[in-house]
Protein backbone atom coordinates (compact mmCIF):
# COMPACT_ATOMS: atom_id res chain seq x y z
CA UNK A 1 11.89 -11.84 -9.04
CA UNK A 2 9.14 -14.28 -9.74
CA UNK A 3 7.55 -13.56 -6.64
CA UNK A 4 7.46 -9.92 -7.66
CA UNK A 5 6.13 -10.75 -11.33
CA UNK A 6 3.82 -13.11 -10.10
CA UNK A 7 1.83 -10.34 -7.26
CA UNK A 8 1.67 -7.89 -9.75
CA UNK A 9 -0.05 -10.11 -12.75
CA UNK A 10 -2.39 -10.76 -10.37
CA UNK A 11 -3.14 -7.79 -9.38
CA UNK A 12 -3.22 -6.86 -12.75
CA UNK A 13 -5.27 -9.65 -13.50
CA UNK A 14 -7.32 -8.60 -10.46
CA UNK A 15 -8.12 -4.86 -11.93
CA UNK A 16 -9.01 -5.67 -15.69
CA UNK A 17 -11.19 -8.53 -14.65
CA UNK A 18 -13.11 -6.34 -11.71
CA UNK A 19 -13.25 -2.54 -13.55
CA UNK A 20 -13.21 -3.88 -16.99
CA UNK A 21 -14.71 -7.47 -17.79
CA UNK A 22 -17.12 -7.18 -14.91
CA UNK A 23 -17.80 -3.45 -14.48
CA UNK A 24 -18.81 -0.55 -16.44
CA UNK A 25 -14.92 1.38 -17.10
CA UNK A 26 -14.53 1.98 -20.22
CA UNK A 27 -11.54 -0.27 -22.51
CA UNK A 28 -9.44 3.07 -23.35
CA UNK A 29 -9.14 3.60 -19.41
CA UNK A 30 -6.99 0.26 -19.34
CA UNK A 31 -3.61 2.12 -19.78
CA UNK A 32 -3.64 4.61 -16.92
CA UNK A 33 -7.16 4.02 -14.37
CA UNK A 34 -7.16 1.06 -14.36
CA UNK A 35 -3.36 0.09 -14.67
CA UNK A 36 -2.98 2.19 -11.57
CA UNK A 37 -5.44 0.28 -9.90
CA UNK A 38 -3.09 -2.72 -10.39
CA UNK A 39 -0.37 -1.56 -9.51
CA UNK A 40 -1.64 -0.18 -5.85
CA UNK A 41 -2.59 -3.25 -5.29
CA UNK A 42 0.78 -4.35 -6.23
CA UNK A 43 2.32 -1.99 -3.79
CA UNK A 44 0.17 -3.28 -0.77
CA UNK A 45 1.04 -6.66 -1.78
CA UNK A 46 4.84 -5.81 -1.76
CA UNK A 47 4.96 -4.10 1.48
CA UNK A 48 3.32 -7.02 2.94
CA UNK A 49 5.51 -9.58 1.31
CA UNK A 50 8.09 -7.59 2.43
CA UNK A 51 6.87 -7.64 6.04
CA UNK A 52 6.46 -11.25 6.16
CA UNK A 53 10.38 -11.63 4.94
CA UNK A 54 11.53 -9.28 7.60
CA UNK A 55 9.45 -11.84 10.05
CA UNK A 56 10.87 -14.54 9.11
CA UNK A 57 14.85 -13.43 9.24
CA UNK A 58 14.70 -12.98 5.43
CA UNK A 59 16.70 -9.10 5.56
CA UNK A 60 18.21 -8.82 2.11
CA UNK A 61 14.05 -10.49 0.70
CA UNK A 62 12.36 -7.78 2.71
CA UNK A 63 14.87 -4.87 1.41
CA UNK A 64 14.09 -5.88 -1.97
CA UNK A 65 10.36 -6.29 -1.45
CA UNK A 66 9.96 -2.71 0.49
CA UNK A 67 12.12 -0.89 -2.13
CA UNK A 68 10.12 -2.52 -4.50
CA UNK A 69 6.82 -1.14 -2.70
CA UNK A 70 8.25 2.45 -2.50
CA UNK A 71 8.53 2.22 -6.02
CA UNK A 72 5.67 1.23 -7.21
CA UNK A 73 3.83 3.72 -4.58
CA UNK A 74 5.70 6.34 -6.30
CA UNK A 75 4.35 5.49 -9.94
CA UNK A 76 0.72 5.00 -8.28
CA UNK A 77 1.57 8.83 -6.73
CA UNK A 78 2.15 10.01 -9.87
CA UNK A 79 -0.36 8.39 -12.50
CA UNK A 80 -2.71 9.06 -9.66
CA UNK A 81 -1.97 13.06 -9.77
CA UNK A 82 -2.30 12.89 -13.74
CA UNK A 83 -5.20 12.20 -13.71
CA UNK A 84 -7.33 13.12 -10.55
CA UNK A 85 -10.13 15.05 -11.69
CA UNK A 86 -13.75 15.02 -11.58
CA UNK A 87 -13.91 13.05 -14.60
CA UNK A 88 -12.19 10.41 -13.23
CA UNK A 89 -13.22 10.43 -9.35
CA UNK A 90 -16.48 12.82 -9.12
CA UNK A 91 -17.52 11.35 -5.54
CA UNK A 92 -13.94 13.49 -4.26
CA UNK A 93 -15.48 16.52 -5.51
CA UNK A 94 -17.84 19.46 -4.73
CA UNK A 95 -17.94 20.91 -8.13
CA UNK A 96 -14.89 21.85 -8.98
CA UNK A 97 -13.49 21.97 -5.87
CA UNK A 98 -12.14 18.74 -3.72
CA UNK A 99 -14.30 17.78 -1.03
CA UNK A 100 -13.08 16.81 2.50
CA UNK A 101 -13.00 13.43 1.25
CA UNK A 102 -10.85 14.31 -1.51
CA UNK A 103 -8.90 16.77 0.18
CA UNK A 104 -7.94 14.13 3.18
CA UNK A 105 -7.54 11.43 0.21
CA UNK A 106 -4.55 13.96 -1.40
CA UNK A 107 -3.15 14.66 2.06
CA UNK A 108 -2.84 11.50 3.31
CA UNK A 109 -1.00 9.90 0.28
CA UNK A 110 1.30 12.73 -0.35
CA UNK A 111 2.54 12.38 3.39
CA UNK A 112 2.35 8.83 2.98
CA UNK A 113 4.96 8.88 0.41
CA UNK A 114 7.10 11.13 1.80
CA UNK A 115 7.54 8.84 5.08
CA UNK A 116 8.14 6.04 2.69
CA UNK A 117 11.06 7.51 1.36
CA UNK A 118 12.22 9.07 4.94
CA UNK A 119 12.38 5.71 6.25
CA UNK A 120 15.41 4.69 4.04
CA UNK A 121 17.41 7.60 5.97
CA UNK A 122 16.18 6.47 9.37
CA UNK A 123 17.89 5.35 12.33
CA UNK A 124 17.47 1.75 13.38
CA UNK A 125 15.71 2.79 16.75
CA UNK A 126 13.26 4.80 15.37
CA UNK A 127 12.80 2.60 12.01
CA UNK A 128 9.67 0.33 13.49
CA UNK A 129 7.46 3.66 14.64
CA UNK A 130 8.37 5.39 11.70
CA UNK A 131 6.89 1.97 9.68
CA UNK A 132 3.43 2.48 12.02
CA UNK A 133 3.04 5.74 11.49
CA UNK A 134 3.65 5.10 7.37
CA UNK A 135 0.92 2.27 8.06
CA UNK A 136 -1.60 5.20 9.84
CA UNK A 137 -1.15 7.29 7.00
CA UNK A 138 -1.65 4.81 4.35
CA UNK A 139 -5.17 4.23 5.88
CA UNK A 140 -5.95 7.42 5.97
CA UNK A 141 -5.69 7.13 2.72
CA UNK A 142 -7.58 4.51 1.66
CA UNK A 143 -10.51 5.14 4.30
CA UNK A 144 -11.77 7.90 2.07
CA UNK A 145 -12.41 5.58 -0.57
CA UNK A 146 -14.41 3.35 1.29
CA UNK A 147 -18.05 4.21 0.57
CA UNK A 148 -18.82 0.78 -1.04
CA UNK A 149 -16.84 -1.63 1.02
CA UNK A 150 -19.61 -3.15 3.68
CA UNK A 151 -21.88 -3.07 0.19
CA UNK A 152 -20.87 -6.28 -1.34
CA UNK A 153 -24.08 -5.92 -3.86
CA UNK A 154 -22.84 -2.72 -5.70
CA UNK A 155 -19.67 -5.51 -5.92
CA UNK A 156 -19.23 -6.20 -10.13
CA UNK A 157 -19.24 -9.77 -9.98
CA UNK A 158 -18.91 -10.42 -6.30
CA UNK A 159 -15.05 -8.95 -6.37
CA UNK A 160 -14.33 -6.38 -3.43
CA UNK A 161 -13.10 -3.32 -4.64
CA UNK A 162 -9.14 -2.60 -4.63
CA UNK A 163 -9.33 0.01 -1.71
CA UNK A 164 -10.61 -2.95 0.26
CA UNK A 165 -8.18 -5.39 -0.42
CA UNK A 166 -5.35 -2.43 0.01
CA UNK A 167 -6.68 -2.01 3.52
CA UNK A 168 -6.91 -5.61 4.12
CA UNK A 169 -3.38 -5.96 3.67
CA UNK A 170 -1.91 -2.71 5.27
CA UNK A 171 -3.99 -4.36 8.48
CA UNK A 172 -1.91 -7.57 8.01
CA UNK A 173 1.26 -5.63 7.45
CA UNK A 174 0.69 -3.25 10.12
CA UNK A 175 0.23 -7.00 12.42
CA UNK A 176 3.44 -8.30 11.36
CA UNK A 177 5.22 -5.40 11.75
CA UNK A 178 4.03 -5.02 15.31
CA UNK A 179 5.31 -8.36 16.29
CA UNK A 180 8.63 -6.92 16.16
CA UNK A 181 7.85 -4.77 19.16
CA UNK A 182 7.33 -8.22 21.25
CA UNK A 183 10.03 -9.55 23.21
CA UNK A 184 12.37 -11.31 21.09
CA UNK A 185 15.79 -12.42 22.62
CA UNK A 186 16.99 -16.07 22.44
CA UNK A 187 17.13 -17.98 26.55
CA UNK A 188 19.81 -16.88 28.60
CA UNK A 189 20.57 -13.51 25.70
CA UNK A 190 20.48 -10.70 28.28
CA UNK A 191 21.31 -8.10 25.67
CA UNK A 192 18.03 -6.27 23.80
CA UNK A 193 16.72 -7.58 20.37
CA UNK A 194 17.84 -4.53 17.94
CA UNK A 195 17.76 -4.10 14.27
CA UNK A 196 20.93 -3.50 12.44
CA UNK A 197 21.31 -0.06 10.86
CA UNK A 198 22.41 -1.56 7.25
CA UNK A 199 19.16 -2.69 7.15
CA UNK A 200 17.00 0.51 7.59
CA UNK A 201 16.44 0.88 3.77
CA UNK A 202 13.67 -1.91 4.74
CA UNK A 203 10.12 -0.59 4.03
CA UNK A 204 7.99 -2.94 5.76
């Protein structure tokens, strides 16, 4: 639990200091824009946690940390539908209309989250492609949003923007997570490394 308290005031911390104190958003977008924000970043941060528990033999730490991830995925899902307009994210529209942009921002995330929550009803063999694909979709998601990341002087104060960070650590999840497809059977073991079904609620 202090882990978990800990990643999200900073990424918390991370949002109000980047959008707010050093950008232009305005204070009455702290409760929703820019809280969402935070707690993205919190859901990255989770799912990577999580990946590094599963790593090192920690199964019940990475449970919690992935169900922890879905969740807050699934409040960013839904704050992020509340409010997705052209008031709040003009670049992801044509007028009125969603651009491709948008539209591939929408799809992506709404597929994204429904693999999340297919992987607690997975099998075990299937569990660690199901994960990569999750990953693939996730960055399809965020890769939309990257039209300022390789322009660190449209950065307020130097800080990378969230989206960049999120990708950042989907990469490093994604890495982890593919280290379970390496050989991975203790000398003179002659039966295959495989996952336990109990622990297929595991998001990372």
């Amino acid at each position: 639990m202090p882990t978990v308290i800990t990643l999200f005031m900073f990424s918390l911390g991370y949002a109000i200091s980047r959008y707010l104190l050093l950008g232009d958003v305005a204070f009455t977008q702290l409760p929703v824009f820019i809280t969402n924000k935070a707690i993205a970043l919190f859901a990255l941060l989770l799912l990577f946690a999580s990946s590094l528990a599963h790593q090192r033999g920690q199964k019940l730490n990475a449970r919690r940390l992935g169900h922890g991830a879905w969740h807050a995925g699934l409040v960013h899902l839904g704050l992020s539908l509340a409010i997705f307009s052209p008031a709040y994210y003009d670049k992801f529209f044509d007028q009125r209309q969603l651009s491709l942009a948008g539209e591939l921002l929408v799809l992506f995330g709404v597929l994204a989250g429904y693999l999340f929550w297919r992987l607690s009803e997975a099998q075990s063999h299937r569990l660690i492609w199901l994960k990569l694909a999750l990953y693939s979709l996730l960055a399809g998601h965020l890769l939309p949003m990257g039209g300022s990341w390789l322009s660190p002087s449209l950065w307020p104060g130097g800080l990378p923007p969230i989206s960049l960070l999120a990708f950042a650590l989907l990469l490093g999840t994604a890495m982890v997570t593919g280290l379970t497809l390496l050989p991975n059977r203790p000398a003179g073991d002659s039966s295959p490394h495989r996952t336990d079904a109990a622990e297929r609620p595991e998001a990372s």
